[in-house]
C-alpha atoms as a PDB file:
ATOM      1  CA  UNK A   1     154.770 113.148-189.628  1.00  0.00           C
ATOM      2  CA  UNK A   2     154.417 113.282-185.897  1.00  0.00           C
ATOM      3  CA  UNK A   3     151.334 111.194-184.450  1.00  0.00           C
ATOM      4  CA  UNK A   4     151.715 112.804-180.841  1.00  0.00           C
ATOM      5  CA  UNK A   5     152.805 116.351-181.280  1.00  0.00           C
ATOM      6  CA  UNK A   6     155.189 117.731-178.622  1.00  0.00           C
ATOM      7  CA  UNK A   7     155.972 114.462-177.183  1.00  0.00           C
ATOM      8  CA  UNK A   8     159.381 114.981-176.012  1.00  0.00           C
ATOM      9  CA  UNK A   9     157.565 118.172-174.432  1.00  0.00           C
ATOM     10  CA  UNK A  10     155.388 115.826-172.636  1.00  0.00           C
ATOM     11  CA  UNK A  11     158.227 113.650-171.611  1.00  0.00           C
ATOM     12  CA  UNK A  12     160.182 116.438-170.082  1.00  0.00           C
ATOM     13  CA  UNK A  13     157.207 116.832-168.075  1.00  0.00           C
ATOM     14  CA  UNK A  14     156.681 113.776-166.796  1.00  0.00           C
ATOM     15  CA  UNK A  15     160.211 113.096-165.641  1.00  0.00           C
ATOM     16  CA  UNK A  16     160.259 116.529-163.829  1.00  0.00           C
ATOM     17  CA  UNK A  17     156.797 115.713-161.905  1.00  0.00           C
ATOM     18  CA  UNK A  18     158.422 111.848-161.605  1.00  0.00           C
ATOM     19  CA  UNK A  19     161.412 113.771-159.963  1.00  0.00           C
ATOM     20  CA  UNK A  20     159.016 115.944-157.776  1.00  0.00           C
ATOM     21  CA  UNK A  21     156.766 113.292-156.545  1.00  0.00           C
ATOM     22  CA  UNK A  22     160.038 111.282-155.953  1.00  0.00           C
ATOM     23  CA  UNK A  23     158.695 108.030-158.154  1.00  0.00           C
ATOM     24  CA  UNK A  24     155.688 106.593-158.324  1.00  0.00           C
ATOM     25  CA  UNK A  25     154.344 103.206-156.598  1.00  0.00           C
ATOM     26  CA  UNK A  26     152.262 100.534-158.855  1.00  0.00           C
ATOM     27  CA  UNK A  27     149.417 102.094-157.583  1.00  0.00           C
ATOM     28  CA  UNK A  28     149.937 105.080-159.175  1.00  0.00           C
ATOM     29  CA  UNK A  29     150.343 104.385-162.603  1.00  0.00           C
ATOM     30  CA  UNK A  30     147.419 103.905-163.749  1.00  0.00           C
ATOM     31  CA  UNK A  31     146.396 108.011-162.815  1.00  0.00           C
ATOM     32  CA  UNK A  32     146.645 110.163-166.035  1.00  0.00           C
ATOM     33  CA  UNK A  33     149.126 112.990-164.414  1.00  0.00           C
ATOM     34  CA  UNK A  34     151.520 110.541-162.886  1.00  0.00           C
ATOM     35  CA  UNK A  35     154.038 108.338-164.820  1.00  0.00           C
ATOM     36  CA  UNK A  36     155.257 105.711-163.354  1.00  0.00           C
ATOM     37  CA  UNK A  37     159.016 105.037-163.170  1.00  0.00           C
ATOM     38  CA  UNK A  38     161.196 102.434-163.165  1.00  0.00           C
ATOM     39  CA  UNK A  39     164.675 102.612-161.697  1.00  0.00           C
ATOM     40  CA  UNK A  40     167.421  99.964-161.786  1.00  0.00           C
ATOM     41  CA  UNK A  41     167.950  98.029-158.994  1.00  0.00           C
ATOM     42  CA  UNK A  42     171.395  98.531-158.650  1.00  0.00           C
ATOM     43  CA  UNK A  43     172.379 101.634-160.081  1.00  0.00           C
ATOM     44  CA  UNK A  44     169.115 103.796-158.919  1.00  0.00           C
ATOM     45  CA  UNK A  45     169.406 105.154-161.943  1.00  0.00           C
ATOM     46  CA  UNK A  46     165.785 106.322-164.047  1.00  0.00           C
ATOM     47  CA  UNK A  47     165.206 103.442-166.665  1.00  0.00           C
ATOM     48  CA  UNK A  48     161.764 103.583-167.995  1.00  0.00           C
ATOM     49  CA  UNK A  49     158.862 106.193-167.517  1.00  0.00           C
ATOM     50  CA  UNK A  50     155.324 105.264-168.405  1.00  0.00           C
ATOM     51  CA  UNK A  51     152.811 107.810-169.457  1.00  0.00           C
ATOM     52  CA  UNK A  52     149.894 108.574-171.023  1.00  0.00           C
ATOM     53  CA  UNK A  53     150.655 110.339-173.616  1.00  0.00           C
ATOM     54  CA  UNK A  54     147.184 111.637-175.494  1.00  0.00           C
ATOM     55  CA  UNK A  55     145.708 112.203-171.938  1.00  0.00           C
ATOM     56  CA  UNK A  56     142.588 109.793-172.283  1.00  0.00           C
ATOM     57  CA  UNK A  57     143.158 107.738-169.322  1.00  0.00           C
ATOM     58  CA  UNK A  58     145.153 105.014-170.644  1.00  0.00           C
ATOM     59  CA  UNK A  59     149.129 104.715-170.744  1.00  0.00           C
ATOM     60  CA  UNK A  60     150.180 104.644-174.447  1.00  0.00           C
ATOM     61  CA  UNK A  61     153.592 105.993-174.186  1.00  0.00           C
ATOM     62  CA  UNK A  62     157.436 105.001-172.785  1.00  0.00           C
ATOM     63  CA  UNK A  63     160.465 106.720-172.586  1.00  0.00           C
ATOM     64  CA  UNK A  64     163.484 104.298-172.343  1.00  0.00           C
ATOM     65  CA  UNK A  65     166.020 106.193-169.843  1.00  0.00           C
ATOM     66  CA  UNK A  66     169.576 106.369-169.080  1.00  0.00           C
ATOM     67  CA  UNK A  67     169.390 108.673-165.772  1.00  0.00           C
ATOM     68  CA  UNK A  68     167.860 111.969-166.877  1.00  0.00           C
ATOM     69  CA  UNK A  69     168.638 111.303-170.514  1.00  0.00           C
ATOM     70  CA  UNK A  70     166.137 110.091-172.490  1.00  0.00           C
ATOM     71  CA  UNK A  71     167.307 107.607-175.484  1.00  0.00           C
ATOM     72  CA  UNK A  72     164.314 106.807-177.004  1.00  0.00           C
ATOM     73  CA  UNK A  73     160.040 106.921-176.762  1.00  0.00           C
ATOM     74  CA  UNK A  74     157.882 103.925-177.645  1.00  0.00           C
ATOM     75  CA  UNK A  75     154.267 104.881-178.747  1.00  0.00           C
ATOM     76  CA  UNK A  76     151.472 102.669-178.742  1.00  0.00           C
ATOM     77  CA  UNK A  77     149.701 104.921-180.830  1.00  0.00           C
ATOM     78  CA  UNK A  78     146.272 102.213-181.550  1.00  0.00           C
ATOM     79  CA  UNK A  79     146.377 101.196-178.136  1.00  0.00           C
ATOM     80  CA  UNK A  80     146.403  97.547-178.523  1.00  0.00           C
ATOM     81  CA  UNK A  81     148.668  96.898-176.587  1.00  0.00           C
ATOM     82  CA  UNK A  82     151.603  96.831-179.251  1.00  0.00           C
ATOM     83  CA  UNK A  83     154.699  99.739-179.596  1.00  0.00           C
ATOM     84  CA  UNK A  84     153.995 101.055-183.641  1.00  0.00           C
ATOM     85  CA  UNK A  85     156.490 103.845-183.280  1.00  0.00           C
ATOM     86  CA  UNK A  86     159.660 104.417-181.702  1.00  0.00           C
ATOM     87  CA  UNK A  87     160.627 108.030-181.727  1.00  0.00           C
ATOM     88  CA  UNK A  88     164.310 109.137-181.359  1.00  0.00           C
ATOM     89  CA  UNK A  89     165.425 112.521-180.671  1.00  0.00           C
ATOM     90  CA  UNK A  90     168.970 114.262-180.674  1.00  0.00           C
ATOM     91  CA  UNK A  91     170.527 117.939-179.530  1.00  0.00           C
ATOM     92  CA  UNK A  92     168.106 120.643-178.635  1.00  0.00           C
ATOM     93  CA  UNK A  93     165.299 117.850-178.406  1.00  0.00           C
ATOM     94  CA  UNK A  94     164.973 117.799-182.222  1.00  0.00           C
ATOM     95  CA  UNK A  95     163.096 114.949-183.632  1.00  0.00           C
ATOM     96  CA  UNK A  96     166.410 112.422-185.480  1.00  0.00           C
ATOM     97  CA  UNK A  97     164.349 109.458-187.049  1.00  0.00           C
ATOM     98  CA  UNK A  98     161.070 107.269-186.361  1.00  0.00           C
ATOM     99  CA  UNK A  99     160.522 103.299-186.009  1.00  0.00           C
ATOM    100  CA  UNK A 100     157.735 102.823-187.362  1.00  0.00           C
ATOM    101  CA  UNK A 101     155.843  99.337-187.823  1.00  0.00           C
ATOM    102  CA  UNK A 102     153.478  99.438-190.568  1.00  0.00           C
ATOM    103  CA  UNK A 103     151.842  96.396-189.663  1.00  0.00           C
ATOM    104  CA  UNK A 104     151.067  97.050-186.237  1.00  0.00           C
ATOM    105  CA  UNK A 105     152.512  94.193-184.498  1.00  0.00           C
ATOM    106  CA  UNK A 106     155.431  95.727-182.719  1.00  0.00           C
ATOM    107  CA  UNK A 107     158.138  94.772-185.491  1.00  0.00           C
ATOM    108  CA  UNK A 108     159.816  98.088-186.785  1.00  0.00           C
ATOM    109  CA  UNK A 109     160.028  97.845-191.110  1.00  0.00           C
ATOM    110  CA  UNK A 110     161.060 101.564-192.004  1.00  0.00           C
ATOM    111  CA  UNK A 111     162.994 104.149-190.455  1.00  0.00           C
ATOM    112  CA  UNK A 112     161.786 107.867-190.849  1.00  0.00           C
ATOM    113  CA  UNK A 113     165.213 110.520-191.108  1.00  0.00           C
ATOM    114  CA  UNK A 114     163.776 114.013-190.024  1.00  0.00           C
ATOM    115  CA  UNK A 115     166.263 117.214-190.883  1.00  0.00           C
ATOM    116  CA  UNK A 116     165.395 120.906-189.296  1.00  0.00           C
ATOM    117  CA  UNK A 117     162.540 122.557-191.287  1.00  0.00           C
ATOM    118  CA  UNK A 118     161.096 125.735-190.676  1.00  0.00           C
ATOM    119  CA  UNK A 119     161.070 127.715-188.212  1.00  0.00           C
ATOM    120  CA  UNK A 120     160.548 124.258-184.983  1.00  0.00           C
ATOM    121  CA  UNK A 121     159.663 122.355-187.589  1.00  0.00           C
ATOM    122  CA  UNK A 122     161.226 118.820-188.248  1.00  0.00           C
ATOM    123  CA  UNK A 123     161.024 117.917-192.177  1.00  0.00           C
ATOM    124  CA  UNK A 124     161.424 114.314-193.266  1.00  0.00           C
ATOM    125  CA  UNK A 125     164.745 114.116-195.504  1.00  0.00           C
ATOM    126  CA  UNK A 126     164.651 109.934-195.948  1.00  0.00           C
ATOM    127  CA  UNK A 127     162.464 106.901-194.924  1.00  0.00           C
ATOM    128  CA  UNK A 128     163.950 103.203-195.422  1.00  0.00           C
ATOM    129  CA  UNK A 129     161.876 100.150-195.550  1.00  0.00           C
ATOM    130  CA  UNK A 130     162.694  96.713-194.960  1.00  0.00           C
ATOM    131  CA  UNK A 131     159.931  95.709-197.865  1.00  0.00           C
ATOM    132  CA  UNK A 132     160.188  91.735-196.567  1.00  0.00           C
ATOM    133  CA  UNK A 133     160.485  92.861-193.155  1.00  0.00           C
ATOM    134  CA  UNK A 134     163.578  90.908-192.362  1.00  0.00           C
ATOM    135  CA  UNK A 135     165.868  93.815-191.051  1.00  0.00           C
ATOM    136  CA  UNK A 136     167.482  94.329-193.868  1.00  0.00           C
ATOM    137  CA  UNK A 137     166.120  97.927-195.438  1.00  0.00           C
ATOM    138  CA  UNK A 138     166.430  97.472-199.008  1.00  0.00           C
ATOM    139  CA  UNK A 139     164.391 100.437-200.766  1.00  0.00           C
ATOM    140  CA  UNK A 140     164.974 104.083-199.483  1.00  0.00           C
ATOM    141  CA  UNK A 141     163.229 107.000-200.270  1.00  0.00           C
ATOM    142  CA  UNK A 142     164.826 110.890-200.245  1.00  0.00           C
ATOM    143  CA  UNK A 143     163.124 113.612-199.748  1.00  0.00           C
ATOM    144  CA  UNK A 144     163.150 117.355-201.174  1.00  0.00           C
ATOM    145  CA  UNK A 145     161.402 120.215-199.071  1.00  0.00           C
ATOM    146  CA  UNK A 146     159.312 117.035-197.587  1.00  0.00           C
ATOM    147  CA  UNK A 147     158.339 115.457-201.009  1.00  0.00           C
ATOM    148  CA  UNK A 148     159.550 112.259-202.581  1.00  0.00           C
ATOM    149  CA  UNK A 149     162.094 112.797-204.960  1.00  0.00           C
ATOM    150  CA  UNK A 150     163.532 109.713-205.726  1.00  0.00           C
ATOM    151  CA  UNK A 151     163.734 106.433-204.403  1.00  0.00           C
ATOM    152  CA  UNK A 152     166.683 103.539-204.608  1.00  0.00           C
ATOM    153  CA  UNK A 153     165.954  99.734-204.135  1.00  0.00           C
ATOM    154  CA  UNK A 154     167.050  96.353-203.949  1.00  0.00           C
ATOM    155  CA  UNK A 155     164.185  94.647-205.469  1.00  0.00           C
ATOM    156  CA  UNK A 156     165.489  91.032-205.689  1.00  0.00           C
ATOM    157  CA  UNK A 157     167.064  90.919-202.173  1.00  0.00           C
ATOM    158  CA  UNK A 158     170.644  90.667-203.681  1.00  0.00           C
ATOM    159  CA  UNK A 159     172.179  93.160-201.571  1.00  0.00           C
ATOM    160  CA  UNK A 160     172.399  95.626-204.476  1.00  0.00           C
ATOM    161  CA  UNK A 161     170.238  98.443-205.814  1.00  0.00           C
ATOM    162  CA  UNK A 162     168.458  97.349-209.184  1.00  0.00           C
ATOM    163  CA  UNK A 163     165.652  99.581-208.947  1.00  0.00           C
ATOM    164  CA  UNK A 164     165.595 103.693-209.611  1.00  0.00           C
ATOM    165  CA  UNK A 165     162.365 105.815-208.946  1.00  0.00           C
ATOM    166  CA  UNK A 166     162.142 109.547-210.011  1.00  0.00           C
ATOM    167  CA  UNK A 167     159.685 111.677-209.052  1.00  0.00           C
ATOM    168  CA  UNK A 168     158.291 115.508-209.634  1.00  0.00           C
ATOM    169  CA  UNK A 169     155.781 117.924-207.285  1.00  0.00           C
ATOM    170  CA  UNK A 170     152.514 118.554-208.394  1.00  0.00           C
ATOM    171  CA  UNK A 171     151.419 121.591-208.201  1.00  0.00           C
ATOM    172  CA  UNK A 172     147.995 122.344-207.857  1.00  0.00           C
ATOM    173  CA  UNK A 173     146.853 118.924-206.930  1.00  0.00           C
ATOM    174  CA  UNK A 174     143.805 118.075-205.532  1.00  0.00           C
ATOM    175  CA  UNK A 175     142.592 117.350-201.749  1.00  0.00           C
ATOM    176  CA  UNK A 176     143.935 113.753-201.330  1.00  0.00           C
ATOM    177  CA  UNK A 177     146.448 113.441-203.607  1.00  0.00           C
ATOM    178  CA  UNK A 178     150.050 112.855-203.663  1.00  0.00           C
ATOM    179  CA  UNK A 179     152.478 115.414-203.436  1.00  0.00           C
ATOM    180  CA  UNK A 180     154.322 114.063-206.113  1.00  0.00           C
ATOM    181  CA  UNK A 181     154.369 111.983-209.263  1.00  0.00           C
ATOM    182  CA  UNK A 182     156.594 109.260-210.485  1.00  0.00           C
ATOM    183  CA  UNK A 183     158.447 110.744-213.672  1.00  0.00           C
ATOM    184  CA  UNK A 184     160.319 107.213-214.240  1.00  0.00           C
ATOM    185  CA  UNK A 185     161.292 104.038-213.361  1.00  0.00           C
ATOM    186  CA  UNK A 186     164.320 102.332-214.206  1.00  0.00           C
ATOM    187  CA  UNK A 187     165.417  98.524-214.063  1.00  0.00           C
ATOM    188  CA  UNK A 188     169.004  96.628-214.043  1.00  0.00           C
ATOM    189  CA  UNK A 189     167.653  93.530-215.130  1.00  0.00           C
ATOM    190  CA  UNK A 190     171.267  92.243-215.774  1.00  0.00           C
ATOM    191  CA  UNK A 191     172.694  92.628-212.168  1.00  0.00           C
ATOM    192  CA  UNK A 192     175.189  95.075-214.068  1.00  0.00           C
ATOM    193  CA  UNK A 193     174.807  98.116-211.602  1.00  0.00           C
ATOM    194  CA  UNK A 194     173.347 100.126-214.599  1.00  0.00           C
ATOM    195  CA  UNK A 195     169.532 100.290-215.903  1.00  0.00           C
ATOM    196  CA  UNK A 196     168.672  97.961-218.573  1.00  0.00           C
ATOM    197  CA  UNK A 197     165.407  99.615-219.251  1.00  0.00           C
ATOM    198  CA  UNK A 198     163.190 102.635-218.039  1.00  0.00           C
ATOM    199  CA  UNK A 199     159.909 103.496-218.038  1.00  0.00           C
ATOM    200  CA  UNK A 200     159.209 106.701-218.642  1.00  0.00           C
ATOM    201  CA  UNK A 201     155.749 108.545-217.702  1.00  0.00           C
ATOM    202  CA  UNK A 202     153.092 111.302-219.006  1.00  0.00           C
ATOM    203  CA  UNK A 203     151.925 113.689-216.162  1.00  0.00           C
ATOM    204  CA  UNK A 204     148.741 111.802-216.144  1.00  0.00           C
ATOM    205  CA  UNK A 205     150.543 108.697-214.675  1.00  0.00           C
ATOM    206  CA  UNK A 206     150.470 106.784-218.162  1.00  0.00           C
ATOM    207  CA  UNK A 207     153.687 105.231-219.876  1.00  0.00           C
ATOM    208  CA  UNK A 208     154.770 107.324-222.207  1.00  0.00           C
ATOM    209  CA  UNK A 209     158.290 105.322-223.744  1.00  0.00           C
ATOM    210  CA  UNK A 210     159.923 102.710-222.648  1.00  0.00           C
ATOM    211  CA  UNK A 211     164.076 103.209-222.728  1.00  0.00           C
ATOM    212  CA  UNK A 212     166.599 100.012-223.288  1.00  0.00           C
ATOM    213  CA  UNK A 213     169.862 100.527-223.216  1.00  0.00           C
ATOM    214  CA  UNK A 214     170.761  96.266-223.315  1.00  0.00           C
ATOM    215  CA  UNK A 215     174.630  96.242-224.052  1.00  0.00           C
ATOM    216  CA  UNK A 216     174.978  98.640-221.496  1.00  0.00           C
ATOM    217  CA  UNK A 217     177.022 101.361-223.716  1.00  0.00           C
ATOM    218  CA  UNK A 218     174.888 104.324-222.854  1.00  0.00           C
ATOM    219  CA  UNK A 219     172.694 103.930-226.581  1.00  0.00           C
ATOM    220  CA  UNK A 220     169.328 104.244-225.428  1.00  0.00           C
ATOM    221  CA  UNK A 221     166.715 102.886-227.398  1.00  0.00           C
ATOM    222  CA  UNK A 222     163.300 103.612-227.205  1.00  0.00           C
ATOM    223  CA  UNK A 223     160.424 101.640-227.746  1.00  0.00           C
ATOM    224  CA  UNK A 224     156.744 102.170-227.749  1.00  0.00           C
ATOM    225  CA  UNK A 225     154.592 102.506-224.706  1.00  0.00           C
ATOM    226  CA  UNK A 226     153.579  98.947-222.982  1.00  0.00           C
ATOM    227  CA  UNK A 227     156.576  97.004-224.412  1.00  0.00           C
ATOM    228  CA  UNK A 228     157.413  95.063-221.921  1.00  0.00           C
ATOM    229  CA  UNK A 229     156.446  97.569-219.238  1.00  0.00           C
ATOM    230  CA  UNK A 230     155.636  96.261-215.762  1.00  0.00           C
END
């Protein structure tokens, strides 16, 4: 979900008053309707445009440049002084996929994939998370309609997916919670590219059965609830 809405709005409208005021001089970047622009020395060409992008006085925002095209913005969206988000947009200034750093401190750890919704609306379709925050995204999450339906991860760092989520909507949840529920979980606990076990679960989150299947011929045994669960 957006934290700035319309930003590439207010992007497009800082480069055209950057390209009517002709750039800006140091002096001027601090002022709320003037961003200030950077342009490569040898080239001339636009590289960076600082703004302030929630309109409270204090520059929050960058769009990285190439000319008139802009690759991608950088959102200090605290304002510490850190870039949390880095938002990328394609054709017909649709929203493609967000950096986001979910620790604040200016390392990205999970993508966000946005489809077309709606109407102008941009609809997450995937997020993927780099869970030890080493740049290697090893658990992604799909979306349906905007809610998680299932989720693949590497959970031992192996470079292979040993770890299957399933989820379902809820439907007339209450204010606060999710908009979906985990159905089951599955494990390949013998690096065989096939669940040894699953857990699955009751609509009120609870285990109901735990599933083994531990020669791996498709016989699935179940056992009772909390065996072995985790």
């Amino acid at each position: 979900m957006r934290v700035i809405p319309s930003l590439f709005t207010l992007c497009i409208g800082a480069l055209a008053l950057t390209n009517l005021i002709g750039g800006c001089s140091s002096a001027d970047s601090t002022a709320v309707d003037r961003p200030k622009a950077d342009y490569d020395a040898a080239t001339g060409r636009l590289r960076r445009l600082t703004f302030d992008a929630n309109q409270n006085g204090h520059n929050d925002a960058v769009s990285v440049m190439d000319g008139t095209r802009i690759d991608h913005i950088e959102l200090d969206t605290d304002e510490n002084g850190t870039v949390d988000r880095w938002e990328y947009y394609g054709a017909g200034r649709r929203l493609v996929k967000v950096g986001v750093s979910r620790q604040n401190d200016g390392i990205i750890d999970a993508f966000e994939f946005y489809g077309q919704g709606d109407g102008d609306n941009d609809i997450i379709t995937r997020i993927e998370v780099s869970t030890r925050r080493d740049k290697r995204f090893d658990r992604v999450e799909f979306y349906t309609s905007g809610i998680l339906a299932r989720v693949e991860e590497d959970a031992d760092g192996d470079g292979r997916v040993d770890k299957w989520e399933l989820y379902r909507p809820v439907t007339n949840r209450s204010p606060g919670e999710p908009p979906s529920s985990v159905t089951s979980v599955a494990f390949d606990e013998a690096h065989r590219g096939t669940a040894t076990r699953r857990l699955v679960f009751a609509d009120d989150g609870t285990v109901q059965r735990v599933e083994i299947d531990p020669d791996g011929d498709g016989i699935v045994v179940a056992q009772p609830s909390g065996t072995g669960a985790r």
